[in-house]
C-alpha atoms as a PDB file:
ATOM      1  CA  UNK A   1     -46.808  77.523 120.784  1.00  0.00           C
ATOM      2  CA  UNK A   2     -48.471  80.535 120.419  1.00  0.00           C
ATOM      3  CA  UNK A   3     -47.958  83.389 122.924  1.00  0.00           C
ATOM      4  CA  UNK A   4     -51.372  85.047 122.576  1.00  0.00           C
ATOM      5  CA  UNK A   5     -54.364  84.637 124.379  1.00  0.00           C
ATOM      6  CA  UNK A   6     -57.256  84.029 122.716  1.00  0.00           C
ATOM      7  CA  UNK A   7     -60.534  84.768 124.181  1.00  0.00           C
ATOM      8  CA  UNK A   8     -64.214  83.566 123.273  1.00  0.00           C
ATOM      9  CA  UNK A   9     -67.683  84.594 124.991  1.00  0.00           C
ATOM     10  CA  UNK A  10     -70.581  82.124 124.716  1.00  0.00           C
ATOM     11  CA  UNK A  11     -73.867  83.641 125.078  1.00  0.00           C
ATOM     12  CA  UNK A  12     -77.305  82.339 125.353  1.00  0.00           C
ATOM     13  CA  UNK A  13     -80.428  81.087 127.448  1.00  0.00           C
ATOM     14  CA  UNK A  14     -80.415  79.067 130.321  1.00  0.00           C
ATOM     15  CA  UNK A  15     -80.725  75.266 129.486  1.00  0.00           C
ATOM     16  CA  UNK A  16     -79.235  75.880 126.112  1.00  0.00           C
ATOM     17  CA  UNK A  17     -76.042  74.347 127.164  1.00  0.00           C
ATOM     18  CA  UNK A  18     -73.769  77.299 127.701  1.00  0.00           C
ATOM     19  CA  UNK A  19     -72.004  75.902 130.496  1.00  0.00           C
ATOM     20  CA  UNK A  20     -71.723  72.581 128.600  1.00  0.00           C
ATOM     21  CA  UNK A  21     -69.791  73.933 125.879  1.00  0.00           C
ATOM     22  CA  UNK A  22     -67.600  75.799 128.267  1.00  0.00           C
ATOM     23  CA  UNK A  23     -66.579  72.557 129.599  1.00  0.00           C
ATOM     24  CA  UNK A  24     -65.611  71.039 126.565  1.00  0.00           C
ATOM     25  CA  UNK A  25     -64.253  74.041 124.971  1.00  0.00           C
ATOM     26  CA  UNK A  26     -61.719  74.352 128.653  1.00  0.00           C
ATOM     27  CA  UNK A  27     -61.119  70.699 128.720  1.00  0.00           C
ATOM     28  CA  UNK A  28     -60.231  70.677 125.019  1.00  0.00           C
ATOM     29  CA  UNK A  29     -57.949  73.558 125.387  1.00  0.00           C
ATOM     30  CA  UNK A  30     -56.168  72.113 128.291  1.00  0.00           C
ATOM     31  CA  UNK A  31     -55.315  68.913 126.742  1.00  0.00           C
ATOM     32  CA  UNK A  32     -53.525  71.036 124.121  1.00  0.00           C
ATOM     33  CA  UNK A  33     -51.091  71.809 126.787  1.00  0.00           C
ATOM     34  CA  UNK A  34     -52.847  75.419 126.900  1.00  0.00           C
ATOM     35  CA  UNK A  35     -53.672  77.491 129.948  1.00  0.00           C
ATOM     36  CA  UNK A  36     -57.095  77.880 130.245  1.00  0.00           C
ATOM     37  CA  UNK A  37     -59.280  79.749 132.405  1.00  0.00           C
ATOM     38  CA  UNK A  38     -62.972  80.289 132.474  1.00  0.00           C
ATOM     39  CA  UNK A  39     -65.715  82.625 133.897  1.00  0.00           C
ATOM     40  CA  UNK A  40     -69.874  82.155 133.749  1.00  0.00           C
ATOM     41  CA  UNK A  41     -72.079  84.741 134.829  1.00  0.00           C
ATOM     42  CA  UNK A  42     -75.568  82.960 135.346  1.00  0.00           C
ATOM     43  CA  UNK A  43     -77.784  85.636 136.206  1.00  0.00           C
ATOM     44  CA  UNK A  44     -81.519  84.536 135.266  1.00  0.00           C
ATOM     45  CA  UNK A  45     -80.301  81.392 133.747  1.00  0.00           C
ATOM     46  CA  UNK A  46     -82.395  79.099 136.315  1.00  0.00           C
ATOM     47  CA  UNK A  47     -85.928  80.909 134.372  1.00  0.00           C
ATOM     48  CA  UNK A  48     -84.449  80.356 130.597  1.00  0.00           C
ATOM     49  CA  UNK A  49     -82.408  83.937 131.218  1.00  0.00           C
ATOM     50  CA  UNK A  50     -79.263  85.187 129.374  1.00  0.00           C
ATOM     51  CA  UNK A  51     -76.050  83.376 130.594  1.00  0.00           C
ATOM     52  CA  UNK A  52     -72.917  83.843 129.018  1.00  0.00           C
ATOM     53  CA  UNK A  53     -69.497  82.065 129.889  1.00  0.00           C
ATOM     54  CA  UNK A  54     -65.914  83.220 128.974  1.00  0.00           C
ATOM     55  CA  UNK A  55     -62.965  80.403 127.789  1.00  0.00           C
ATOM     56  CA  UNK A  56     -59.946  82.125 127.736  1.00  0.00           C
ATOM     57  CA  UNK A  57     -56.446  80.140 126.543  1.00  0.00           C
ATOM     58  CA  UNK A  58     -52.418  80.251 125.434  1.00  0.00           C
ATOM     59  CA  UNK A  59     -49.564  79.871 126.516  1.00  0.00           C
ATOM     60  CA  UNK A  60     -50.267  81.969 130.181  1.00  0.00           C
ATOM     61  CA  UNK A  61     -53.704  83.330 130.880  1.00  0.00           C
ATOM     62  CA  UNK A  62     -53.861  85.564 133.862  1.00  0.00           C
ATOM     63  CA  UNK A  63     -57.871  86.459 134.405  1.00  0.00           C
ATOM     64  CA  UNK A  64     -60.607  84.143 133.191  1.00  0.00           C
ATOM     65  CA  UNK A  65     -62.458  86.889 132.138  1.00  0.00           C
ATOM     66  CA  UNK A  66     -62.464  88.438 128.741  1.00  0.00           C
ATOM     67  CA  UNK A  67     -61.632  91.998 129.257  1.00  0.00           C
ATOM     68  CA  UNK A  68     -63.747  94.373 127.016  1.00  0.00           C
ATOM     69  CA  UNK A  69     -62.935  94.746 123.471  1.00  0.00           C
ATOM     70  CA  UNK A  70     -60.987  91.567 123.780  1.00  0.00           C
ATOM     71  CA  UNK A  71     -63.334  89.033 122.192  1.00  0.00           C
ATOM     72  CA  UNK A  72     -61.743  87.129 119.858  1.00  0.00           C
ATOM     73  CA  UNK A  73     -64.779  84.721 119.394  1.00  0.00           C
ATOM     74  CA  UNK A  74     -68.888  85.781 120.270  1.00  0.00           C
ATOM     75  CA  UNK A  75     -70.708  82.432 119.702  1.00  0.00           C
ATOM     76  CA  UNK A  76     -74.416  83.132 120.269  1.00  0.00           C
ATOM     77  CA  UNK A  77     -76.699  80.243 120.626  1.00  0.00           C
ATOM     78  CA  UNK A  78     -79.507  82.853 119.818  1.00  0.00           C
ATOM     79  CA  UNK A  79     -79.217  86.073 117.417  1.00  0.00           C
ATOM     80  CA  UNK A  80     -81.608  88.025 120.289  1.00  0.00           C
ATOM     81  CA  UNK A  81     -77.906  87.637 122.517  1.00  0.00           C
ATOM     82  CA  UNK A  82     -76.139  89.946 120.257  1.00  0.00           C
ATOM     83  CA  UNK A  83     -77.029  93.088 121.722  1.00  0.00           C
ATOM     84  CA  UNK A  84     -76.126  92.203 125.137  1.00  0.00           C
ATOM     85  CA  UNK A  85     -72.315  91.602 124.543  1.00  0.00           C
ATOM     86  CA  UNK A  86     -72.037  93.676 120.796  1.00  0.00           C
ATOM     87  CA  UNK A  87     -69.990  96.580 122.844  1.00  0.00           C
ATOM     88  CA  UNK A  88     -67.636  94.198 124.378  1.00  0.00           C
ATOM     89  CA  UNK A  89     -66.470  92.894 120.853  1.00  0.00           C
ATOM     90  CA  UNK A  90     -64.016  94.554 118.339  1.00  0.00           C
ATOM     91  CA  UNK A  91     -63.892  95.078 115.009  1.00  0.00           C
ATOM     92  CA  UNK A  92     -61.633  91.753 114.689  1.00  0.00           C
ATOM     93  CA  UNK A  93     -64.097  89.767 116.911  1.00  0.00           C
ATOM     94  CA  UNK A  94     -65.886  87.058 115.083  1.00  0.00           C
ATOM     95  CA  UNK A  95     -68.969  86.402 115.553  1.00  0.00           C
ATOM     96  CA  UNK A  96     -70.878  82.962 115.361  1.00  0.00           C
ATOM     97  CA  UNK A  97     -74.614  82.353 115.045  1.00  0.00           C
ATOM     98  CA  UNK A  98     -77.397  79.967 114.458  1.00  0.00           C
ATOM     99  CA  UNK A  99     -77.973  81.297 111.513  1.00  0.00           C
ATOM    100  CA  UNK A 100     -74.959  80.240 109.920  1.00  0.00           C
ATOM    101  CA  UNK A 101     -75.903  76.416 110.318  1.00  0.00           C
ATOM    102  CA  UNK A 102     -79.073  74.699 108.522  1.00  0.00           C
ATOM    103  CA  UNK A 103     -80.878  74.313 111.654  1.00  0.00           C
ATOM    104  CA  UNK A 104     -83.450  72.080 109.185  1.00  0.00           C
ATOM    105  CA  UNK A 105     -80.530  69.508 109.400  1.00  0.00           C
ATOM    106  CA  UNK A 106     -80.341  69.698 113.043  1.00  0.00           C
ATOM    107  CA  UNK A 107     -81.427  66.009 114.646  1.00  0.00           C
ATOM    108  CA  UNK A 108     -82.094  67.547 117.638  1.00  0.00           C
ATOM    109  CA  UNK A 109     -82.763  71.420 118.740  1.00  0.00           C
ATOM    110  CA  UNK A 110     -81.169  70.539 122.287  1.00  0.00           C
ATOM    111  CA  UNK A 111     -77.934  69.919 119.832  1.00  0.00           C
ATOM    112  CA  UNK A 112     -77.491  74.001 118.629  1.00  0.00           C
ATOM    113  CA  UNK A 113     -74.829  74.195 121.303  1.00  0.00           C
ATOM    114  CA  UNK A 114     -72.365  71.362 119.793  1.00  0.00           C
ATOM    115  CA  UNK A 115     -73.610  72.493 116.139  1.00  0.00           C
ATOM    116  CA  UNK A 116     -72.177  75.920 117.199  1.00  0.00           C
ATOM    117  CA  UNK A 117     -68.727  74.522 118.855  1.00  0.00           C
ATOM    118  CA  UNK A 118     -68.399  73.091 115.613  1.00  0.00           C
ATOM    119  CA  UNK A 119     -68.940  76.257 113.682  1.00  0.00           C
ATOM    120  CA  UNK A 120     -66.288  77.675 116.138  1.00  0.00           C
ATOM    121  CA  UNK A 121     -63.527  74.490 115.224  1.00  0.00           C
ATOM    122  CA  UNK A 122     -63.652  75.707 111.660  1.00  0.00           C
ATOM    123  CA  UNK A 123     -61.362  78.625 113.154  1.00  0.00           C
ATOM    124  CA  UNK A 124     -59.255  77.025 115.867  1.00  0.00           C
ATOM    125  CA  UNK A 125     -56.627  74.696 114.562  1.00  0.00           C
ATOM    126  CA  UNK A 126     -57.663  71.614 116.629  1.00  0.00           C
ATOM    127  CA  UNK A 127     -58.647  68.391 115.044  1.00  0.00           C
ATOM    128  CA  UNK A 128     -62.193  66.586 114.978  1.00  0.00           C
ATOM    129  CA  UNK A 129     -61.197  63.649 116.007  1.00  0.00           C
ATOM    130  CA  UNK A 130     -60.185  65.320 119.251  1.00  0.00           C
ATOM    131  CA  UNK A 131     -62.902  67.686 119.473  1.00  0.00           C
ATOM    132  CA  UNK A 132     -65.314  64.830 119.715  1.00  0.00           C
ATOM    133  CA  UNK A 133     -63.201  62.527 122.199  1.00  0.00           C
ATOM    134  CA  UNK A 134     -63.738  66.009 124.701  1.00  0.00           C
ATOM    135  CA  UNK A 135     -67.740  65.902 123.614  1.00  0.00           C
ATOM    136  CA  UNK A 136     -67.926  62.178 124.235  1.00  0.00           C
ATOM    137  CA  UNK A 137     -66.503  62.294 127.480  1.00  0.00           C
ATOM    138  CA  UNK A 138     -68.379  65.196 129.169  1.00  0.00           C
ATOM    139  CA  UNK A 139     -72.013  64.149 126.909  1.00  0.00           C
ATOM    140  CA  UNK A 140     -73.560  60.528 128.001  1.00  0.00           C
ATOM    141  CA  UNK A 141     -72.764  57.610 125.571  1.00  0.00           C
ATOM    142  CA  UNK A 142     -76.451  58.104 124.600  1.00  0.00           C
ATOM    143  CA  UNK A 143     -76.258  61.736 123.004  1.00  0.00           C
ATOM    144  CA  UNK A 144     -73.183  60.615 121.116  1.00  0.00           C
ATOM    145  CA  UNK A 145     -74.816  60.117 118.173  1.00  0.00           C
ATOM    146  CA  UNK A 146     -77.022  63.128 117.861  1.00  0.00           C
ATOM    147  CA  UNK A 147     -74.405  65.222 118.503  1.00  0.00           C
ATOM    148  CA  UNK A 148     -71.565  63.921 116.543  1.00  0.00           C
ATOM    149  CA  UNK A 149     -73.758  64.806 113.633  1.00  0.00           C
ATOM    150  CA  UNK A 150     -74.920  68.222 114.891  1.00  0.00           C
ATOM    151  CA  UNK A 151     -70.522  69.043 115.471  1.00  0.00           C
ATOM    152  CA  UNK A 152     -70.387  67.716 111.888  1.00  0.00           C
ATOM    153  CA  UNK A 153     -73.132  69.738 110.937  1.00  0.00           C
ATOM    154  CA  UNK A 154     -71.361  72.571 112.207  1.00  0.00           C
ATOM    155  CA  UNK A 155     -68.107  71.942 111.171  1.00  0.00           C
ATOM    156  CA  UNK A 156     -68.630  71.520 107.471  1.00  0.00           C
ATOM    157  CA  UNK A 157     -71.005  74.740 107.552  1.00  0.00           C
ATOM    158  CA  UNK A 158     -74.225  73.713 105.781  1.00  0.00           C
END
């Protein structure tokens, strides 16, 4: 197993499902047999505010949040984010946006989030079949549809 830690920030608006894909990203990670730990910091997210949550995993993780300079992964569900968190990131931090997703093949806007953790499984070696049995259980049976499509829709990159 790997020894290093690898850290990613998700950044966005309130109601945009940060928190959600926390979950699934932690949950995911710790049926890998990783250590995870995780961090939010809600701030005006009750009024559509910035919120951003840190998932941090490997082998041992000691804080849940990423220290700066230390972001492996900076998923932004919207590009006006970037500003906010661009001086925590290094030069080796990738960074995800909407923008790198058709959002015209999006079923469902309130999908971006699970369209954007499946941008970020194109770089973690996990497979989809478990990716989706983490979305399926924290998501009700009646969003499973919508947003297998939008993780597909993510994952393949168009």
């Amino acid at each position: 197993m790997n020894e290093k830690v690898t850290s990613i920030k998700i950044a966005g608006l309130g109601g945009m499902g940060v928190l959600t894909s926390t979950q699934i990203l932690a949950d995911l990670f710790f049926r890998q047999g990783r250590d995870v730990k995780k961090a939010e910091v809600h701030g005006m997210s009750q009024r559509g505010g910035s919120i951003c949550s840190d998932v941090r995993f490997g082998k041992k993780v000691f804080s849940p949040m990423v220290p700066a300079g230390e972001i492996d992964f900076l998923v932004l569900f919207q590009d006006d984010q970037l500003p906010l968190y661009e001086a925590e990131c290094s030069p080796q931090t990738v960074i995800l946006k909407p923008d790198q997703i058709d959002l015209e093949k999006l079923g469902n806007k309130r999908a971006l989030n699970i369209a954007m953790l499946g941008l970020l499984s194109r770089y973690l070696d996990v497979s989809s079949e478990a990716w989706l049995e983490v979305i399926h259980e924290v998501l009700p049976e009646k969003l499973h549809q919508v947003n297998d499509a939008a993780f597909e829709l993510g994952r393949s990159g168009v």
